[in-house]
Protein backbone atom coordinates (compact mmCIF):
# COMPACT_ATOMS: atom_id res chain seq x y z
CA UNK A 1 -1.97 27.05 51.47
CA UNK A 2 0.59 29.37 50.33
CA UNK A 3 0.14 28.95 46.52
CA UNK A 4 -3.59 28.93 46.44
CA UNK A 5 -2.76 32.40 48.47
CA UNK A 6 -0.84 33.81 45.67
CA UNK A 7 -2.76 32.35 42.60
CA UNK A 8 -6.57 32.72 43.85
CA UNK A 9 -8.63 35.78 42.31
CA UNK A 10 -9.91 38.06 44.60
CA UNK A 11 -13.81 36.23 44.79
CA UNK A 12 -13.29 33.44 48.15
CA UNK A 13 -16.28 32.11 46.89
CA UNK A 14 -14.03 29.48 44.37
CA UNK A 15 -13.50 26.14 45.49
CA UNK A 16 -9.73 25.24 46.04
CA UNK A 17 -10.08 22.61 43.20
CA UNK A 18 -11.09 25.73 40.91
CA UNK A 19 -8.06 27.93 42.28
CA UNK A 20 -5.56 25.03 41.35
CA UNK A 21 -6.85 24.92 38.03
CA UNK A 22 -6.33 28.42 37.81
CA UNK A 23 -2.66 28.39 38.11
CA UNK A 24 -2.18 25.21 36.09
CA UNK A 25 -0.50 26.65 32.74
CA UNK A 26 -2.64 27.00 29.65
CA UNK A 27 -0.06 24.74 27.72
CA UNK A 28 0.14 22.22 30.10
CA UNK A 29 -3.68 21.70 29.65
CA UNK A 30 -3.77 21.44 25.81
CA UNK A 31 -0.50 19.87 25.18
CA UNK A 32 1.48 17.13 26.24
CA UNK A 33 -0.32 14.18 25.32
CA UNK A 34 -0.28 10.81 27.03
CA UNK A 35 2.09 8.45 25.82
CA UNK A 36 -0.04 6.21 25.07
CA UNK A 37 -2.10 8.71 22.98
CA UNK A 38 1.02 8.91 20.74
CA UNK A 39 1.29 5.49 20.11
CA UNK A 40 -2.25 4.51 19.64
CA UNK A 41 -4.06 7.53 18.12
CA UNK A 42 -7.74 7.37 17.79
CA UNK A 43 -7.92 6.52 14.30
CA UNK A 44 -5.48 4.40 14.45
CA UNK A 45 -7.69 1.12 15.24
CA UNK A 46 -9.00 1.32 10.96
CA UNK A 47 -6.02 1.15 8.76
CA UNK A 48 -4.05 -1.33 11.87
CA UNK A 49 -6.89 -3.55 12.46
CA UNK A 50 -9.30 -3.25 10.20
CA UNK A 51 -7.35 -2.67 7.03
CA UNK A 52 -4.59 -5.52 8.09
CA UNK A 53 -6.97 -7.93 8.80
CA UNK A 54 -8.80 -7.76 6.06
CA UNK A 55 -5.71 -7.57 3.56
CA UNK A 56 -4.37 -10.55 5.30
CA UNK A 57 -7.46 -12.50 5.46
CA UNK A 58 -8.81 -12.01 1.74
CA UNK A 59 -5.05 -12.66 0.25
CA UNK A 60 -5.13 -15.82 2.78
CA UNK A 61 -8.31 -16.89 0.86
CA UNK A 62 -7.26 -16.84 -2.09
CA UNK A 63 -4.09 -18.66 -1.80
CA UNK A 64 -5.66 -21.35 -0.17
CA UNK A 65 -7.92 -21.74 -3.12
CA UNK A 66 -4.89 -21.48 -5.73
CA UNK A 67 -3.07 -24.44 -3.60
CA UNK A 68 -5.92 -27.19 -2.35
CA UNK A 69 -8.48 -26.33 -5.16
CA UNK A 70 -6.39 -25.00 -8.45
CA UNK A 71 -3.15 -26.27 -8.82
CA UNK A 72 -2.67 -29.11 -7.71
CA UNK A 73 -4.53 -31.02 -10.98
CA UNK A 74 -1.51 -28.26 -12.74
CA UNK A 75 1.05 -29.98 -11.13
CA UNK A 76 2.30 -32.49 -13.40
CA UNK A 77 2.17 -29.98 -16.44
CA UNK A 78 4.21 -27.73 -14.15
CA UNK A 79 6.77 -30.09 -13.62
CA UNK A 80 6.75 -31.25 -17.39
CA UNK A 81 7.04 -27.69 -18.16
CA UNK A 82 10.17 -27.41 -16.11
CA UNK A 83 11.64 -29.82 -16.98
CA UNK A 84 11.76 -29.24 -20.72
CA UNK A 85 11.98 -25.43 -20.64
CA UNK A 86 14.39 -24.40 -17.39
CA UNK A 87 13.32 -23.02 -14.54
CA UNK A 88 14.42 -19.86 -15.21
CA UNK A 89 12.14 -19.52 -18.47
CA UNK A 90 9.54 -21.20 -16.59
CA UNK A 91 9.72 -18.51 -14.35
CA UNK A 92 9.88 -15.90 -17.12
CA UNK A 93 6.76 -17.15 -18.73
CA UNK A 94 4.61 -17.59 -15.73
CA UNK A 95 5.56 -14.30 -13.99
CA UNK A 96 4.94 -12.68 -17.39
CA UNK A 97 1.25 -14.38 -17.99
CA UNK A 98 0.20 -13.51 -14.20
CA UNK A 99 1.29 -10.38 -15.02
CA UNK A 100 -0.38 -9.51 -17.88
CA UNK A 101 -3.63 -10.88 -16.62
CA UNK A 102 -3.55 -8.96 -13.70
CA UNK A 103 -2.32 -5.36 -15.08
CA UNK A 104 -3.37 -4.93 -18.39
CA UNK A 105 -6.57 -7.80 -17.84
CA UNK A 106 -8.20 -6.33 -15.02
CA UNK A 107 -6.46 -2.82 -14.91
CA UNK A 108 -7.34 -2.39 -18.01
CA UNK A 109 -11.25 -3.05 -16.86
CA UNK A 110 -10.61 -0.63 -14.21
CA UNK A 111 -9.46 1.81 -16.53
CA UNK A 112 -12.94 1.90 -18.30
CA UNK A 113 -14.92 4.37 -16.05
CA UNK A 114 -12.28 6.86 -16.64
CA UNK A 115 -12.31 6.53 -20.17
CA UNK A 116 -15.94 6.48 -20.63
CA UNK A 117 -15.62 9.40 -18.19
CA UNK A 118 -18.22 7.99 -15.59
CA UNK A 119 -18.84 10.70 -13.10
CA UNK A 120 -20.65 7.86 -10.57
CA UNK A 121 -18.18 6.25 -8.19
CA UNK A 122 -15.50 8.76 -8.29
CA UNK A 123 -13.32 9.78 -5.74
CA UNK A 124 -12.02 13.01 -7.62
CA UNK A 125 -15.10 14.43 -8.51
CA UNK A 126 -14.83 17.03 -11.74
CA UNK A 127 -11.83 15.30 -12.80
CA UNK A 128 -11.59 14.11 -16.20
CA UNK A 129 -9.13 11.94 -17.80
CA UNK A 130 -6.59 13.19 -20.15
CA UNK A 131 -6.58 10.61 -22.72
CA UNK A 132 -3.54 12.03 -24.84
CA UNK A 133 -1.76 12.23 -21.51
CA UNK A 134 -2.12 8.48 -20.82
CA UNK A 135 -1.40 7.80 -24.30
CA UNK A 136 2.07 9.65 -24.02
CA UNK A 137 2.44 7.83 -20.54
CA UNK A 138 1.91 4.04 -22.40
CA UNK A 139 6.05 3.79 -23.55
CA UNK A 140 7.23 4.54 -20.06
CA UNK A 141 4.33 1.86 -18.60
CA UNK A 142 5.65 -0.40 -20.80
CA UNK A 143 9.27 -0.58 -20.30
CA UNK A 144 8.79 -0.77 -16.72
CA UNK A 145 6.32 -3.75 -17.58
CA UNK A 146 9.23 -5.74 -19.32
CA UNK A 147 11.71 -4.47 -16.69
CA UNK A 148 9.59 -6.28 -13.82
CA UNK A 149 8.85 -8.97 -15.76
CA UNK A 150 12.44 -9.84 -16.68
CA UNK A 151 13.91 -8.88 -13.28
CA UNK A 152 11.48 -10.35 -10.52
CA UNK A 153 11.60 -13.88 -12.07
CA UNK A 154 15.39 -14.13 -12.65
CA UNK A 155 15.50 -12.71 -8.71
CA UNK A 156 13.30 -14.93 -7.62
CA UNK A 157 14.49 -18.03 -9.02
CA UNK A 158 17.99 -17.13 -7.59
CA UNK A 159 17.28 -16.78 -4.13
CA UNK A 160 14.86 -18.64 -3.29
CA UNK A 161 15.38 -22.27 -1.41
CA UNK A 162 14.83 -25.59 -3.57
CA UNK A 163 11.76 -25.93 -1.77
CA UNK A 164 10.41 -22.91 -2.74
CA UNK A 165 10.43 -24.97 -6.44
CA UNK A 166 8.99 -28.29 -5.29
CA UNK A 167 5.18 -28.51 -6.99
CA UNK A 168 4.23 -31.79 -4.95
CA UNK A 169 4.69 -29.82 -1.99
CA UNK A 170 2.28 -26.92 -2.13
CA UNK A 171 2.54 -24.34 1.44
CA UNK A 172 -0.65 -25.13 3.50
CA UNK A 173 -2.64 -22.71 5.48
CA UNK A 174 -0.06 -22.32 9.32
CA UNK A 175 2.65 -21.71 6.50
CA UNK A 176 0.75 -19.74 4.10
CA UNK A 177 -0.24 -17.34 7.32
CA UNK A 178 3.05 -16.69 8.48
CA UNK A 179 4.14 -16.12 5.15
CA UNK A 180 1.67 -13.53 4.00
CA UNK A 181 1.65 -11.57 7.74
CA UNK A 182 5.63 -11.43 6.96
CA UNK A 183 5.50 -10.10 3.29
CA UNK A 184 2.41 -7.21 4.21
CA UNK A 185 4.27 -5.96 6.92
CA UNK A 186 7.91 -6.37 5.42
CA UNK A 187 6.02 -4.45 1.83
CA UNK A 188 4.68 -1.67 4.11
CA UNK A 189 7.76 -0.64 6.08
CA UNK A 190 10.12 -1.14 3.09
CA UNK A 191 7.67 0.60 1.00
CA UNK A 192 6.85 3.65 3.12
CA UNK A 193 10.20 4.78 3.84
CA UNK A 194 11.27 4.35 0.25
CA UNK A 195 8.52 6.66 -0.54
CA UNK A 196 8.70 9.10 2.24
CA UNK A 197 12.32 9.36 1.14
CA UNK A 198 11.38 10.30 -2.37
CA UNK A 199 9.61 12.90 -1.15
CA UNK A 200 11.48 14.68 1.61
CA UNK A 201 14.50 14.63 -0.65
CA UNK A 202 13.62 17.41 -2.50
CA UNK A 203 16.91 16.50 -5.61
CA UNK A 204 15.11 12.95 -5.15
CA UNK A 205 11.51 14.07 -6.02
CA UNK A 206 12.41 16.48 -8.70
CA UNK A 207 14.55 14.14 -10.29
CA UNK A 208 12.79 10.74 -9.78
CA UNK A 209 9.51 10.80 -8.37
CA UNK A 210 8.19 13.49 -9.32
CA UNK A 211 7.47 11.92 -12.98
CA UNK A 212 4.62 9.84 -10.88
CA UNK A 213 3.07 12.96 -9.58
CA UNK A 214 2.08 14.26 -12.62
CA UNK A 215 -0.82 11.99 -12.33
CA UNK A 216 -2.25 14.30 -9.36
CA UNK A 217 -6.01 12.39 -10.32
CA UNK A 218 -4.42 8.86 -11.38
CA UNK A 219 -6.15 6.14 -13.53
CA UNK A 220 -5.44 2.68 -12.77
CA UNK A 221 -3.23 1.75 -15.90
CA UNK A 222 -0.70 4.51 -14.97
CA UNK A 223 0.18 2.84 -11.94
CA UNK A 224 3.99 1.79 -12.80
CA UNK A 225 4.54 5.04 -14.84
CA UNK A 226 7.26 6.37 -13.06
CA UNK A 227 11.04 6.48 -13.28
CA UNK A 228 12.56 3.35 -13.83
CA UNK A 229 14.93 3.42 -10.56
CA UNK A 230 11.32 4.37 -8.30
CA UNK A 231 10.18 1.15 -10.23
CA UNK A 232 12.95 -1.01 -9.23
CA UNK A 233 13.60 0.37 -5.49
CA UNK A 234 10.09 1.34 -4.79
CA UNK A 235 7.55 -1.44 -6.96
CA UNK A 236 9.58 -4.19 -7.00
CA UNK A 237 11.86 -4.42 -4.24
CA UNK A 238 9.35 -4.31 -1.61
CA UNK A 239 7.24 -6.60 -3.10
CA UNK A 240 10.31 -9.24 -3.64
CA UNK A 241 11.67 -8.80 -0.05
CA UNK A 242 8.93 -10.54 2.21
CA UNK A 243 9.17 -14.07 -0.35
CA UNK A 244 12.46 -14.06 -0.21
CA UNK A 245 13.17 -13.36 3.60
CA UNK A 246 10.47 -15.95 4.31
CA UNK A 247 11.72 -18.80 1.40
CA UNK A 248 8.07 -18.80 0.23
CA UNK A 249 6.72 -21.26 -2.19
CA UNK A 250 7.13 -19.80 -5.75
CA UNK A 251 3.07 -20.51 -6.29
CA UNK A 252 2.20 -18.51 -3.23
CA UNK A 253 4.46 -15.81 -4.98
CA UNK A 254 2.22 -16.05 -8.07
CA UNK A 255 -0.68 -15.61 -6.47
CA UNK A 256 0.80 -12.23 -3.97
CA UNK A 257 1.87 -11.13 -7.79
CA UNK A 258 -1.60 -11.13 -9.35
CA UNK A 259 -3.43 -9.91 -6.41
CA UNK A 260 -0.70 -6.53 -5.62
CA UNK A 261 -1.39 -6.25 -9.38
CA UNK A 262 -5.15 -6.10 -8.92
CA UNK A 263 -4.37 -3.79 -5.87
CA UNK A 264 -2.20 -1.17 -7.05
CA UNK A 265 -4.22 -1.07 -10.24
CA UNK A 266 -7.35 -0.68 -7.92
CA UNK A 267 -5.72 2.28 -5.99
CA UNK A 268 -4.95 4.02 -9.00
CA UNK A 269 -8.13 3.98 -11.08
CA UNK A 270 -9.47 7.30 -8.81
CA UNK A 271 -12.64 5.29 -8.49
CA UNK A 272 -14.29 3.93 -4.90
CA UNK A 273 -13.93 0.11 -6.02
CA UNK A 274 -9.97 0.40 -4.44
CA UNK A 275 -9.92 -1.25 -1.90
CA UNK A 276 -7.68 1.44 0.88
CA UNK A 277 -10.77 3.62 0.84
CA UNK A 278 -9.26 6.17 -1.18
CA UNK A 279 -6.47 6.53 1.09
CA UNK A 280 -3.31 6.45 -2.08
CA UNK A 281 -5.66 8.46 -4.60
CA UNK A 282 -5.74 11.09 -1.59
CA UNK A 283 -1.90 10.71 -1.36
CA UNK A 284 -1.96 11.80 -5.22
CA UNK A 285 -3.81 14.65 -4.39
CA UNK A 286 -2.44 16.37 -1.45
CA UNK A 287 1.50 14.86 -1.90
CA UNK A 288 2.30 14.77 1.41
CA UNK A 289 -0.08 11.96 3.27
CA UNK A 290 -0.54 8.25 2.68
CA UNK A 291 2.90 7.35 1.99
CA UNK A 292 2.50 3.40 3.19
CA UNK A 293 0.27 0.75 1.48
CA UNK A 294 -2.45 0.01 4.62
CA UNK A 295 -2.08 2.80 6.70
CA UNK A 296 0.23 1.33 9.45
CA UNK A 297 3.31 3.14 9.44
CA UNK A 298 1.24 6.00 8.14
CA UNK A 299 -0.63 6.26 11.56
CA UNK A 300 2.27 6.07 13.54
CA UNK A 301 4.01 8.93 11.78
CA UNK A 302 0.92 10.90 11.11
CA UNK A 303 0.62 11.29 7.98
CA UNK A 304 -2.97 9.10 7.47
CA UNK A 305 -5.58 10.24 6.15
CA UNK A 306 -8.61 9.29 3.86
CA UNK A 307 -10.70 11.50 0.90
CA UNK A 308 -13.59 13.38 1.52
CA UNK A 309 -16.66 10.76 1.20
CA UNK A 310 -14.24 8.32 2.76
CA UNK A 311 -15.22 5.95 5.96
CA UNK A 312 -13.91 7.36 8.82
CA UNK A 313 -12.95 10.72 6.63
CA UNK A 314 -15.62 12.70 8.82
CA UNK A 315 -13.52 11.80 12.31
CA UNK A 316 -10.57 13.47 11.08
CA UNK A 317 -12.33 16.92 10.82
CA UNK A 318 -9.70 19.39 8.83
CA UNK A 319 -6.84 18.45 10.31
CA UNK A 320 -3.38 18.45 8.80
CA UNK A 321 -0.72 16.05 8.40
CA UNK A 322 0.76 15.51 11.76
CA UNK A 323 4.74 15.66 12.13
């Protein structure tokens, strides 16, 4: 044909498929990917699948345990409780207990390696603490502490449905399912863009979150130390927004509270126990990456990736952050 004509070398000894691919442009042969190569990347089946699942089934575990197994022998204290101190101190009270368990309790066990400085484990290798810098952080962690503590309960006990309050009617596991799909993926989107934003605003970062990136190799008990507006539109509101679109039971709440505790404490401690394979500690380190809590919106805007000595780190080669 005419076009082979014109775009065939000299040699007649090429077959015609080699002569088309000859004159097919360079850039339409590296770029251009297929659509569905944009929406489903190759590492995109880990922090989707695997990461989601897993979140959804372990937290799904445990609440079932809190409401058939715990609980219910609680119930008529709970109710006697209520009754003579308010729901709304109830609320306080419990919120503040589960709280304290979960971030000064076991954060505060996480916190150990780095203070011991324990080289074993860590994701940050050659990175010490800086004790008098987490000492200096403790009045900021601490206000925020009280903030949440005061705020989420009062919130909480506001908007949520009379139902929500009723102890001899504990969620069971169809409702406890929906529930906890609902508040992951309502925490991840709400979260990530809330966090992206911080960043991309540059008057944002320098005046707000940038106070949380001085911690460029975290430890687990500076997990809340950042400005108190990032605390209440970043921390809490996320967290709030799935129980309260879904009218959740206010026990299933308690145990999402001391869990995300145990979780963002984990992801903070720079230390392989987290349990996102590294993937926020890496967000401290480059600034740029990891701006969700499981990886899904992350994938989908390209900005995932895990640590060196990560699983699945070695697939993603040296690659940047994808726009």
């Amino acid at each position: 044909p005419f076009v082979l004509k014109l775009c065939a070398p000299r040699s007649a000894q090429r077959s015609a498929l080699g002569i088309w691919a000859s004159c097919v442009p360079r850039a339409m042969a590296t770029t251009a990917p297929r659509v569905s190569e944009r929406l489903f990347r190759r590492d995109m089946l880990g922090p989707t699948v695997g990461h989601f699942a897993t979140s959804v089934t372990a937290l799904l575990l445990f609440e079932l345990f809190a409401m058939e197994w715990l609980l219910p022998p609680w119930v008529p204290a709970l109710e006697a409780m209520e009754a003579s101190m308010g729901r709304a101190r109830l609320s306080l009270w419990s919120w503040t207990l589960i709280s304290v368990v979960a971030y000064w309790g076991v954060g505060g066990v996480f916190a150990l390696p780095a203070l011991w400085r324990v080289e074993g484990w860590k994701i940050q290798p050659n990175r010490a603490l800086d004790r008098r810098a987490l000492v200096e952080a403790m009045p900021l962690v601490v206000f925020n502490f009280v903030v949440s503590s005061v705020v989420s309960p009062l919130v909480l006990a506001a908007s949520l449905p009379e139902s929500a309050f009723d102890w001899r009617h504990l969620p069971g596991t169809w409702t406890l399912a929906r529930d906890i799909v609902a508040w992951m993926l309502v925490q991840e989107v709400l979260f990530f863009y809330v966090h992206r934003w911080l960043h991309e605003d540059k008057r944002m970062y320098a005046a707000i979150h940038k106070l949380h990136h001085r911690w460029t190799a975290p430890v687990s008990l500076v997990a809340i130390y950042c400005h108190p507006f990032e605390h209440v539109v970043s921390n809490m509101a996320p967290l709030l927004a799935g129980p309260i679109l879904c009218g959740s039971h206010v026990a299933s709440v308690g145990v999402l509270l001391l869990l995300g505790l145990v979780h963002t404490t984990a992801v903070h401690s720079g230390y392989w126990f987290c349990d996102d394979d590294g993937m926020h500690d890496e967000h401290h380190r480059q600034f740029n990456v990891n701006y969700g809590v499981v990886g899904i919106m992350d994938v989908w805007y390209g900005t995932y990736r895990l640590p060196a000595g990560a699983a699945g780190a070695a697939s993603q080669g040296k690659r940047g952050p994808q726009a």
